[in-house]
PDB file of N, CA and C in Angstrom:
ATOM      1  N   UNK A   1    -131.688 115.061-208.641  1.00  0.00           N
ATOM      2  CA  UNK A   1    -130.319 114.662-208.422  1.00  0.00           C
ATOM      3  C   UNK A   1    -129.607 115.828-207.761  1.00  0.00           C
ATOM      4  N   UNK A   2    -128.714 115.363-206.662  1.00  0.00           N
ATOM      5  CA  UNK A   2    -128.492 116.607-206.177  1.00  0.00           C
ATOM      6  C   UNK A   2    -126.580 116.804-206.869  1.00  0.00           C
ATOM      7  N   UNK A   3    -126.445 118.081-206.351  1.00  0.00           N
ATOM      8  CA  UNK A   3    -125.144 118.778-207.121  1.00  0.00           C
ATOM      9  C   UNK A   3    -123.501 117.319-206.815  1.00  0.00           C
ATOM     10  N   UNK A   4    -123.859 116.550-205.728  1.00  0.00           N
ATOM     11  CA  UNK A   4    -123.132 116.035-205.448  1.00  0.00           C
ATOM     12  C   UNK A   4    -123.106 114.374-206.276  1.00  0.00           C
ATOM     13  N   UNK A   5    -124.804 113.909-206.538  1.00  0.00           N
ATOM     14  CA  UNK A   5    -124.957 112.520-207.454  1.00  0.00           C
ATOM     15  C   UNK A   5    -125.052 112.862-208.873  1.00  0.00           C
ATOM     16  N   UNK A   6    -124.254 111.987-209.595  1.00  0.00           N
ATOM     17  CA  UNK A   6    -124.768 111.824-211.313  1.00  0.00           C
ATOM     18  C   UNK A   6    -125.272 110.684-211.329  1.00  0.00           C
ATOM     19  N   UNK A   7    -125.577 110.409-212.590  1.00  0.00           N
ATOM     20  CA  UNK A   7    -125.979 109.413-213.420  1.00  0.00           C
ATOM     21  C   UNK A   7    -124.759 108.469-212.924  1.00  0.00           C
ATOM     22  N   UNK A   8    -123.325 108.670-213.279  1.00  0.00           N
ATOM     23  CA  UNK A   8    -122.306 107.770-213.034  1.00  0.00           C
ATOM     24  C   UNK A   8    -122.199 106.876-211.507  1.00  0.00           C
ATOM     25  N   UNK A   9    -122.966 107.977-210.606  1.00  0.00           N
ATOM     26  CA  UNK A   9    -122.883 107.364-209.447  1.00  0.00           C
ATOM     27  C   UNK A   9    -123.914 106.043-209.028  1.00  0.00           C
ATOM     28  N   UNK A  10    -125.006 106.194-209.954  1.00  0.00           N
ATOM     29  CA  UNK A  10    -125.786 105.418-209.820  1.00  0.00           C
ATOM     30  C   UNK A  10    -125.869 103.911-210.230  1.00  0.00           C
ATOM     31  N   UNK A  11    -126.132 102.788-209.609  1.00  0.00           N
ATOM     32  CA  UNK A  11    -125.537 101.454-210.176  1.00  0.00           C
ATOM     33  C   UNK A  11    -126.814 100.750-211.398  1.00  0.00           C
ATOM     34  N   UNK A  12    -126.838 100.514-212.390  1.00  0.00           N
ATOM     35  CA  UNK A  12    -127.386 100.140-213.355  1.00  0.00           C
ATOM     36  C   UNK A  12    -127.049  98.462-213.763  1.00  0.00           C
ATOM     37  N   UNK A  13    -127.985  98.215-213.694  1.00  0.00           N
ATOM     38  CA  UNK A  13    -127.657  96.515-214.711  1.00  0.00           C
ATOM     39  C   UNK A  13    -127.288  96.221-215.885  1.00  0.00           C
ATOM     40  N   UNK A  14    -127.161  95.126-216.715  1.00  0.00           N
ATOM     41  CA  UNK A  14    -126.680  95.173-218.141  1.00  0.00           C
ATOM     42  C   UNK A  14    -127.550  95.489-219.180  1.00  0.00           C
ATOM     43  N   UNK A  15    -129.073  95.951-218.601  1.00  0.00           N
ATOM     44  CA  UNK A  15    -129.852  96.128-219.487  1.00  0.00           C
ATOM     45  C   UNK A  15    -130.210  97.787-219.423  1.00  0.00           C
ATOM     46  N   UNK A  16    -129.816  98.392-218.633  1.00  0.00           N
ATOM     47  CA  UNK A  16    -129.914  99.695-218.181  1.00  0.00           C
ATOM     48  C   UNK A  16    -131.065  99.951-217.186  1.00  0.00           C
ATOM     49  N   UNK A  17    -131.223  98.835-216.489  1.00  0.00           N
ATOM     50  CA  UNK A  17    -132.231  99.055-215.013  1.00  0.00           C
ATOM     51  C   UNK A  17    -131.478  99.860-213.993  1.00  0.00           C
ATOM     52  N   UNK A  18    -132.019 100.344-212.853  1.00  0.00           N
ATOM     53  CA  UNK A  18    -131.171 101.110-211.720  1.00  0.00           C
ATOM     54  C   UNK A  18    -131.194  99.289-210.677  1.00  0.00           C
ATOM     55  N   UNK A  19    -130.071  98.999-210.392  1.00  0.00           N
ATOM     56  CA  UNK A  19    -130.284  98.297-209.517  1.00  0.00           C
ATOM     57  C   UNK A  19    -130.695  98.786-208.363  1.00  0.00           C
ATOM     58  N   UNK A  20    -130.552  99.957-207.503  1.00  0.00           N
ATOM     59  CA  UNK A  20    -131.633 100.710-206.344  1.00  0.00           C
ATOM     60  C   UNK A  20    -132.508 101.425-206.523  1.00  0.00           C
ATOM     61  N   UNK A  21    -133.926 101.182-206.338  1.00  0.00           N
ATOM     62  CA  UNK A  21    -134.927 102.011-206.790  1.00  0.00           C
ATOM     63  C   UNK A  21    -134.640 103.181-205.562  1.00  0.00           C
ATOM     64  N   UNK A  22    -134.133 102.845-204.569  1.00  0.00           N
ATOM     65  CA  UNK A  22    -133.867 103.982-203.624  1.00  0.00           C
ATOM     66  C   UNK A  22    -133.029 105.149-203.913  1.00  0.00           C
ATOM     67  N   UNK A  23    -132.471 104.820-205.211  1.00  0.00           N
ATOM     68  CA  UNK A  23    -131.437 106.083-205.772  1.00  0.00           C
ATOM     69  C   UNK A  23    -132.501 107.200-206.811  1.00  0.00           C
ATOM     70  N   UNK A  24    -133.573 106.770-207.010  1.00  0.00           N
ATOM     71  CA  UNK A  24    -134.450 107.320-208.117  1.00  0.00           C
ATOM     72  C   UNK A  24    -134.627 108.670-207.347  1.00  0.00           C
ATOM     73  N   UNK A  25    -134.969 109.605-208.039  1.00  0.00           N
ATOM     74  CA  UNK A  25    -135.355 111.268-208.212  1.00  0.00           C
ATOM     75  C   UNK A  25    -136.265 111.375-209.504  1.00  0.00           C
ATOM     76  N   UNK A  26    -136.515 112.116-209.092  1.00  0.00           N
ATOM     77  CA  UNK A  26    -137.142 113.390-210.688  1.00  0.00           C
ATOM     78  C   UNK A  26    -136.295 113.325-211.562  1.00  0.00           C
ATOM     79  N   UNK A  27    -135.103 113.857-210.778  1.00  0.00           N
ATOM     80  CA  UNK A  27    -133.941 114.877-211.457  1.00  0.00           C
ATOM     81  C   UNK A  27    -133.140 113.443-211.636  1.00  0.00           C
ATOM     82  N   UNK A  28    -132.816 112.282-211.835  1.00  0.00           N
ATOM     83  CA  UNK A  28    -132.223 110.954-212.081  1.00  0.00           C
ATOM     84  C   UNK A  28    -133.273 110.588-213.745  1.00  0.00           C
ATOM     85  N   UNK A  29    -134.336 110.421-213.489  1.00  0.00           N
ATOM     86  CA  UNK A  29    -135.432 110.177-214.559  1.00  0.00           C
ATOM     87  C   UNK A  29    -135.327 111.229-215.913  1.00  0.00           C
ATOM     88  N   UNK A  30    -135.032 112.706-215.292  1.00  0.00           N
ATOM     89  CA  UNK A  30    -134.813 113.383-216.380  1.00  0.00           C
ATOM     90  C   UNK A  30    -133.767 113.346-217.176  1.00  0.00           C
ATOM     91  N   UNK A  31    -133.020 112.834-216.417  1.00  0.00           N
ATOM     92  CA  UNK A  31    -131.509 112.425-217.154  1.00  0.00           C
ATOM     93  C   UNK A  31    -131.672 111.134-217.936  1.00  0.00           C
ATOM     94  N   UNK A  32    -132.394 110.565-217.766  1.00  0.00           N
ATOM     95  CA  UNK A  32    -132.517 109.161-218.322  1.00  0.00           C
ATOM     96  C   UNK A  32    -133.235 109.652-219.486  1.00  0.00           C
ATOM     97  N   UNK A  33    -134.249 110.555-219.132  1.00  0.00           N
ATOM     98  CA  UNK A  33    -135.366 111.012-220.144  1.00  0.00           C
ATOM     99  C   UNK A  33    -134.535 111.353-221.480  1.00  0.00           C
ATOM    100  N   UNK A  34    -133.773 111.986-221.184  1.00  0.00           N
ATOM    101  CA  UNK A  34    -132.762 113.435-221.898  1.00  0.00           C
ATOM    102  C   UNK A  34    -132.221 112.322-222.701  1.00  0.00           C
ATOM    103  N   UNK A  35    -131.638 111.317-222.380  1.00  0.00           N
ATOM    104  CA  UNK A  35    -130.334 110.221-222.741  1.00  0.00           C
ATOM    105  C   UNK A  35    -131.646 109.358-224.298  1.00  0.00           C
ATOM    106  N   UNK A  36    -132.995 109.695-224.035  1.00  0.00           N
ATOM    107  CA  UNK A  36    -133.531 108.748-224.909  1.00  0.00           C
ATOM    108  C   UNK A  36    -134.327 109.749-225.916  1.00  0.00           C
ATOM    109  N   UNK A  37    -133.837 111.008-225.269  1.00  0.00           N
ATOM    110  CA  UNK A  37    -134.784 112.142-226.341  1.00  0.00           C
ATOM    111  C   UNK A  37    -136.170 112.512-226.274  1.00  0.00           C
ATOM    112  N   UNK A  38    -136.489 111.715-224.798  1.00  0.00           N
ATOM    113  CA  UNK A  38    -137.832 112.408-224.346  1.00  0.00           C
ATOM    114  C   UNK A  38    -137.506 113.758-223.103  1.00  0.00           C
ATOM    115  N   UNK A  39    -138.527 114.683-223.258  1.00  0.00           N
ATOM    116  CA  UNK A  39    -138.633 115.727-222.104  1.00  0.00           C
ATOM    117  C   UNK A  39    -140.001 115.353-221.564  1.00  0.00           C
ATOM    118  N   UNK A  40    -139.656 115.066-219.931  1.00  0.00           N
ATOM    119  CA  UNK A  40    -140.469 115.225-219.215  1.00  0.00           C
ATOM    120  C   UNK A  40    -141.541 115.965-219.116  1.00  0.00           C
ATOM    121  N   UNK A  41    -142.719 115.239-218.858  1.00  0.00           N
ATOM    122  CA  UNK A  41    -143.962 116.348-218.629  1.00  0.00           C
ATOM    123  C   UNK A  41    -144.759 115.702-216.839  1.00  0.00           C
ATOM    124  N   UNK A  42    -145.688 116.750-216.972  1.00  0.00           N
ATOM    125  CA  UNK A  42    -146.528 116.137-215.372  1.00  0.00           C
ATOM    126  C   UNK A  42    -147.236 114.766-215.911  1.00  0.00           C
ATOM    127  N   UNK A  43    -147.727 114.177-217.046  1.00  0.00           N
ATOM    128  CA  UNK A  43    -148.294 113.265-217.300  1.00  0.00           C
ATOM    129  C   UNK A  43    -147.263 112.258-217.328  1.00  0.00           C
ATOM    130  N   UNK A  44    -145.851 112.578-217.662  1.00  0.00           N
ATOM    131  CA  UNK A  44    -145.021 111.490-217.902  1.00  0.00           C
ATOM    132  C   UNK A  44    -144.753 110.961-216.269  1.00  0.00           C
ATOM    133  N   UNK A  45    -144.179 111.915-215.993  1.00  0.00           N
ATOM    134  CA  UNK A  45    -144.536 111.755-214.005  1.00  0.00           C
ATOM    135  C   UNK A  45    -145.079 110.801-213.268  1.00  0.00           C
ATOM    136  N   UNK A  46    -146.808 110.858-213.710  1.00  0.00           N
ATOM    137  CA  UNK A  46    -147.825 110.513-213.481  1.00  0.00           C
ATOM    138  C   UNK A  46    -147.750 109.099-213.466  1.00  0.00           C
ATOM    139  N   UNK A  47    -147.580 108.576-214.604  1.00  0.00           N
ATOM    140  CA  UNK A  47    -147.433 107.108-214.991  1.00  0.00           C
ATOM    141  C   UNK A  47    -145.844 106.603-214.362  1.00  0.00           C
ATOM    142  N   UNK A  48    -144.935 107.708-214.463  1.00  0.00           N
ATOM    143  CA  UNK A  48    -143.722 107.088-213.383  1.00  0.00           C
ATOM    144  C   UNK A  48    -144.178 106.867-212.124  1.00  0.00           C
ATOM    145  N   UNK A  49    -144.805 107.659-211.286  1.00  0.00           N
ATOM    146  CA  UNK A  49    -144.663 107.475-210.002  1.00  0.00           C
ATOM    147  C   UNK A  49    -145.679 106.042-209.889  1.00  0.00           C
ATOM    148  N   UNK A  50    -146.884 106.033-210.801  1.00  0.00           N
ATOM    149  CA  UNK A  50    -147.748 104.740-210.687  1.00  0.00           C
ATOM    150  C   UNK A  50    -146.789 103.830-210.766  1.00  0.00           C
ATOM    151  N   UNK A  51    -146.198 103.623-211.769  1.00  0.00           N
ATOM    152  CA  UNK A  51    -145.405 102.467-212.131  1.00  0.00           C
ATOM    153  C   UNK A  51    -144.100 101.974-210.680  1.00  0.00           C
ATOM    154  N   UNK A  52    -143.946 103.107-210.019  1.00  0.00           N
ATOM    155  CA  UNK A  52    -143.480 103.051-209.095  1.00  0.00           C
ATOM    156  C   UNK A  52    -144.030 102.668-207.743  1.00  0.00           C
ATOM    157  N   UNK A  53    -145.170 102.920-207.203  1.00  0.00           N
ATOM    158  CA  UNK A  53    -145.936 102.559-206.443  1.00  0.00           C
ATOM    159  C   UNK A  53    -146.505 101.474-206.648  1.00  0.00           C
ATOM    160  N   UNK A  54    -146.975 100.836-207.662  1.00  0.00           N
ATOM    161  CA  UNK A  54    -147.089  99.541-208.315  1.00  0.00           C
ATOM    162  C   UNK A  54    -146.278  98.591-207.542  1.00  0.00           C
ATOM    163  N   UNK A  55    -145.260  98.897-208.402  1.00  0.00           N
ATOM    164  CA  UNK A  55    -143.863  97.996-207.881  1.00  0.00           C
ATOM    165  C   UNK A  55    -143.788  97.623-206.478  1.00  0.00           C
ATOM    166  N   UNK A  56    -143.600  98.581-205.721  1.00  0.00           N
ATOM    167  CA  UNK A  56    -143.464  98.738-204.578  1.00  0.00           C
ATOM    168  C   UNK A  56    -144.338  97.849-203.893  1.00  0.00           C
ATOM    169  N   UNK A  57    -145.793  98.048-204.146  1.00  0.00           N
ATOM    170  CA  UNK A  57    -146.765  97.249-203.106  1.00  0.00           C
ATOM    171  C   UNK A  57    -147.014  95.772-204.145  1.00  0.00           C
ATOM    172  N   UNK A  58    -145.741  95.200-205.145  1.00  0.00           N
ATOM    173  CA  UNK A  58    -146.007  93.640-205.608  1.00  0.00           C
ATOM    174  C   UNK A  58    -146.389  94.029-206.705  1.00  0.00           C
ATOM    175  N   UNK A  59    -147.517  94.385-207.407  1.00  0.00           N
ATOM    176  CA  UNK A  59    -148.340  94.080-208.451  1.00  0.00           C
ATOM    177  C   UNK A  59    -146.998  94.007-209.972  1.00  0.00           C
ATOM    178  N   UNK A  60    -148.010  93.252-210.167  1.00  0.00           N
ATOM    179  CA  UNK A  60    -147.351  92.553-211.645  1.00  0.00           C
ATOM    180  C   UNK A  60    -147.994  93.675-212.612  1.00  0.00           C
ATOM    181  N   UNK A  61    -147.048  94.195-213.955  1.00  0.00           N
ATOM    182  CA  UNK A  61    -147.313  95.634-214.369  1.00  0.00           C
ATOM    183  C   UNK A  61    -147.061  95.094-215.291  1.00  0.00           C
ATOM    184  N   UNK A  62    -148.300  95.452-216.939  1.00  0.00           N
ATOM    185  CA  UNK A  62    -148.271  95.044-218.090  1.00  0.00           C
ATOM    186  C   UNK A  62    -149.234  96.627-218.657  1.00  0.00           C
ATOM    187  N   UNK A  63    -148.785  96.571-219.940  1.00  0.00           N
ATOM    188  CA  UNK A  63    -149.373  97.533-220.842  1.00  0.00           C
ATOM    189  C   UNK A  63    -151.263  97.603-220.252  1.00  0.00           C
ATOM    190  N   UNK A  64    -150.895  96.631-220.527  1.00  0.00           N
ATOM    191  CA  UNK A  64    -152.933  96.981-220.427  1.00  0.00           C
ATOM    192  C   UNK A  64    -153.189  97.027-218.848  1.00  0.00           C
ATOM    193  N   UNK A  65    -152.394  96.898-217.557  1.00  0.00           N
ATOM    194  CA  UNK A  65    -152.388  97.799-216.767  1.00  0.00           C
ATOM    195  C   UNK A  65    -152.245  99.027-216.298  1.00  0.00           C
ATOM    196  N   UNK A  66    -151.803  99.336-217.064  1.00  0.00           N
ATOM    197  CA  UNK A  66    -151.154 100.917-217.153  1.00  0.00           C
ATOM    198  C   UNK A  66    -152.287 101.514-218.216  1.00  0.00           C
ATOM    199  N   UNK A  67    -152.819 101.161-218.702  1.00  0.00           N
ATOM    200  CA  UNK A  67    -154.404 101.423-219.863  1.00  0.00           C
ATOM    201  C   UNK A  67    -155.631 101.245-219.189  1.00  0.00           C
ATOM    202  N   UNK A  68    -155.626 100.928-217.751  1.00  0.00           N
ATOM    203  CA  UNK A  68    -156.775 100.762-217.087  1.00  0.00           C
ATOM    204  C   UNK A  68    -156.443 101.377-215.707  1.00  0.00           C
ATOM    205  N   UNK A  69    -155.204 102.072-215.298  1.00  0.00           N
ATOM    206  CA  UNK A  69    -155.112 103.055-214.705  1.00  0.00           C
ATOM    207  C   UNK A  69    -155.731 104.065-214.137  1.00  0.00           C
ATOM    208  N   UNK A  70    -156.173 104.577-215.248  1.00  0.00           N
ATOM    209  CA  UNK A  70    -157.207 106.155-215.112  1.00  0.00           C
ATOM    210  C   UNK A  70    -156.164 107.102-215.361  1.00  0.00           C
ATOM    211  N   UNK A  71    -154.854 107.134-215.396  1.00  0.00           N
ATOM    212  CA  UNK A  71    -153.851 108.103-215.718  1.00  0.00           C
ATOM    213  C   UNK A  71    -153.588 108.351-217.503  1.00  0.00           C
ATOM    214  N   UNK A  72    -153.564 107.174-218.433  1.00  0.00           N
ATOM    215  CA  UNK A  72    -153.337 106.939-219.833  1.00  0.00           C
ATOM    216  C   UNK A  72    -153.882 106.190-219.990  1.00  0.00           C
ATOM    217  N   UNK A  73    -154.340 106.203-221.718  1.00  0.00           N
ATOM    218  CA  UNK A  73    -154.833 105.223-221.983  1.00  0.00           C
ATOM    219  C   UNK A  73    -154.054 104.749-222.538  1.00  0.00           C
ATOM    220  N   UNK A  74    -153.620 103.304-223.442  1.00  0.00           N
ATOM    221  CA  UNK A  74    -152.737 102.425-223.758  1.00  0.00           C
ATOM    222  C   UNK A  74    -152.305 103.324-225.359  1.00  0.00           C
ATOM    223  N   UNK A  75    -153.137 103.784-225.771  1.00  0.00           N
ATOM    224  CA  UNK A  75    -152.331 105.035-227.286  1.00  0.00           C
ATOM    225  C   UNK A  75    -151.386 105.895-226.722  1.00  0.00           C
ATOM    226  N   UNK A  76    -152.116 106.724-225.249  1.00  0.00           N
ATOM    227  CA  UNK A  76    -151.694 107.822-225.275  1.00  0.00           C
ATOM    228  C   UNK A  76    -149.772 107.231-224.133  1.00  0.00           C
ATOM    229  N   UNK A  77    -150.178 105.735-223.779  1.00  0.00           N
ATOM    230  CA  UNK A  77    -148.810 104.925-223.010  1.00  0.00           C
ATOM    231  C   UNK A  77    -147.385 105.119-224.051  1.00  0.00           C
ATOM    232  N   UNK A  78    -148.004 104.497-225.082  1.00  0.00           N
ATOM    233  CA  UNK A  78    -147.150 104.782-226.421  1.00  0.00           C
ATOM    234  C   UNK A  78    -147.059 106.268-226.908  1.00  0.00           C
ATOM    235  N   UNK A  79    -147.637 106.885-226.750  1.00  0.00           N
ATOM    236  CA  UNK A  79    -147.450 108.624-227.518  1.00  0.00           C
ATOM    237  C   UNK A  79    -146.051 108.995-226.432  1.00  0.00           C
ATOM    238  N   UNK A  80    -146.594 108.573-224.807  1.00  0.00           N
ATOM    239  CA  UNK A  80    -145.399 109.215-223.762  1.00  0.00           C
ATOM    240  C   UNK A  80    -144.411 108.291-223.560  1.00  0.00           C
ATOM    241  N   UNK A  81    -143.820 107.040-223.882  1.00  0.00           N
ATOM    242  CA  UNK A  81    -143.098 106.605-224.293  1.00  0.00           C
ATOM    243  C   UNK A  81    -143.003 105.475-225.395  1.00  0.00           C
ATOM    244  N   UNK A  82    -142.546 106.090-226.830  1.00  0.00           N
ATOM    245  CA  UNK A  82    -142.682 105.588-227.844  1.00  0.00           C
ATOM    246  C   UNK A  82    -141.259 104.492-227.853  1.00  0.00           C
ATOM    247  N   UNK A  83    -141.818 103.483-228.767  1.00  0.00           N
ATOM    248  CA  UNK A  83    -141.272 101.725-228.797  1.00  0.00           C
ATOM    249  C   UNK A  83    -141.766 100.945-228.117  1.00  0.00           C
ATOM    250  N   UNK A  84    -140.848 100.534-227.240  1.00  0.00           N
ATOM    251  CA  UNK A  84    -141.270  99.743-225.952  1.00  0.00           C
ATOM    252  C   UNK A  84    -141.777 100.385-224.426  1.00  0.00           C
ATOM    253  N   UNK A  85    -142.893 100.867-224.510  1.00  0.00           N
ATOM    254  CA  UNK A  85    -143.315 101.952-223.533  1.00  0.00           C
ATOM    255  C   UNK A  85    -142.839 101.354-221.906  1.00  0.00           C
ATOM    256  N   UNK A  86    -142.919 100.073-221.918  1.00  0.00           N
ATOM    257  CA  UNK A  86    -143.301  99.847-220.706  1.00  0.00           C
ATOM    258  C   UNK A  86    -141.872  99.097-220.188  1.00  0.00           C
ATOM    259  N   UNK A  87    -140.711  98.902-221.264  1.00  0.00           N
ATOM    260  CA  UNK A  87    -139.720  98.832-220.811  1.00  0.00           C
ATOM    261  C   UNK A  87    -139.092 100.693-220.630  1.00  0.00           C
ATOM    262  N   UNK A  88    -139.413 101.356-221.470  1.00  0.00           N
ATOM    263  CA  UNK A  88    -138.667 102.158-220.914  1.00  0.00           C
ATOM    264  C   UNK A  88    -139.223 103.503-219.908  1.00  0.00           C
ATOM    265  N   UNK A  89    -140.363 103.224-219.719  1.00  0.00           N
ATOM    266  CA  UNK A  89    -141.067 103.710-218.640  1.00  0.00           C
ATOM    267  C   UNK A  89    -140.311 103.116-217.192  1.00  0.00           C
ATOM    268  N   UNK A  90    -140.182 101.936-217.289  1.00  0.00           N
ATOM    269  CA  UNK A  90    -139.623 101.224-216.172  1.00  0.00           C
ATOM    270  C   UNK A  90    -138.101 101.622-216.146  1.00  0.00           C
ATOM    271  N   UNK A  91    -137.489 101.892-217.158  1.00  0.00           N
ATOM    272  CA  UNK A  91    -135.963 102.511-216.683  1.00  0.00           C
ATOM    273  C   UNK A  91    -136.674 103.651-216.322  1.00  0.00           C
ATOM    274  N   UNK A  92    -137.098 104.599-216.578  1.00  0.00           N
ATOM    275  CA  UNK A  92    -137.390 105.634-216.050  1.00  0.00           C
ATOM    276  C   UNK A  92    -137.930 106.406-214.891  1.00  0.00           C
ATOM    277  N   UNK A  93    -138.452 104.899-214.417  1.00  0.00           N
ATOM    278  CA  UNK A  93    -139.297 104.876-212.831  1.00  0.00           C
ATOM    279  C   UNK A  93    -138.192 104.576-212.254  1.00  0.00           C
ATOM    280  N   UNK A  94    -137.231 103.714-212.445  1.00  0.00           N
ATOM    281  CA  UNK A  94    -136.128 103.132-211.585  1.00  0.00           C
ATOM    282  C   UNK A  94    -136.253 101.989-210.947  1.00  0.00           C
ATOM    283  N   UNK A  95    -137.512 101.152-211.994  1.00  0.00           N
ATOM    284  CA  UNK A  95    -137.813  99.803-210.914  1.00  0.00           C
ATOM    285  C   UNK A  95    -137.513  98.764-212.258  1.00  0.00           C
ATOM    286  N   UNK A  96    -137.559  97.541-211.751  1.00  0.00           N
ATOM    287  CA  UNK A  96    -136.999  96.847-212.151  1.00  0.00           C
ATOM    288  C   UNK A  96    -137.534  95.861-213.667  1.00  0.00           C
ATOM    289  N   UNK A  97    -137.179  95.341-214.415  1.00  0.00           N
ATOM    290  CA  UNK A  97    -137.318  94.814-216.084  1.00  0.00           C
ATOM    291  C   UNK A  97    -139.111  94.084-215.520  1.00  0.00           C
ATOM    292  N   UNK A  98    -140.041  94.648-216.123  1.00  0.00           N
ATOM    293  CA  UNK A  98    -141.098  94.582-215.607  1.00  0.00           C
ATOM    294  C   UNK A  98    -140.771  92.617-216.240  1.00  0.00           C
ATOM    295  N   UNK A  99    -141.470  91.773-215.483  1.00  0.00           N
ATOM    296  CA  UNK A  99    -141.724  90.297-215.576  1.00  0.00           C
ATOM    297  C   UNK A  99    -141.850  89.818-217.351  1.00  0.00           C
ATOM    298  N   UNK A 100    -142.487  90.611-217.518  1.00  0.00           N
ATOM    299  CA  UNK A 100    -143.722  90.400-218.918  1.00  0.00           C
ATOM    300  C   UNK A 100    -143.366  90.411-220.149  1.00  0.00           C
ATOM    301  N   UNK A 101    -141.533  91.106-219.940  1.00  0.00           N
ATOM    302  CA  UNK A 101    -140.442  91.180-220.884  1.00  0.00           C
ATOM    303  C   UNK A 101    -139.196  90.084-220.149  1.00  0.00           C
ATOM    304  N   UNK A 102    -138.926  88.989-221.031  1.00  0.00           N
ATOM    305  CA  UNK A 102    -137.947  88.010-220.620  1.00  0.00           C
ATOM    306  C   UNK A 102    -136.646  88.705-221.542  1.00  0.00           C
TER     307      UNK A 102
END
């Protein structure tokens, strides 16, 4: 995020999605991170940017995709974001309420 964007500037839905994945950063994610009491690591990254590239080229994204990855396995999905991993992995990527959650 640079010195000039916050968090405030950024447009969010009623569920706390980014409505532009084009606004996403590092430095946007860590703030999101911070807001849920996780700190970023290179593995958390890892599975953001997948989850992001995912998105991007279509594919439909569920837990046990992200467990057959090669990046995490589906324990260690939950260890790096604990509850609902894969909703809040997805606020954290900046893409949108993955399908698989109505």
């Amino acid at each position: 995020m640079t010195d000039e964007m916050t968090l405030s500037d950024i447009s969010f839905n009623e569920e706390g999605y980014m409505t532009n994945p084009d606004e996403w950063s590092r430095d946007v994610a860590r703030e999101l991170a911070r807001a849920n009491d996780i700190e970023l690591t290179d593995k958390h990254f890892e599975v953001l940017e997948f989850l992001r590239k995912a998105t991007m080229d279509g594919e439909k994204l569920s837990i046990r995709r992200i467990g057959k990855s090669g990046i995490v396995d589906i324990k260690g999905f939950y260890a790096l974001f604990p509850g609902a991993p894969l909703k809040l992995a997805s606020k954290l990527a900046g893409i949108p309420k993955p399908a698989s959650y109505v």
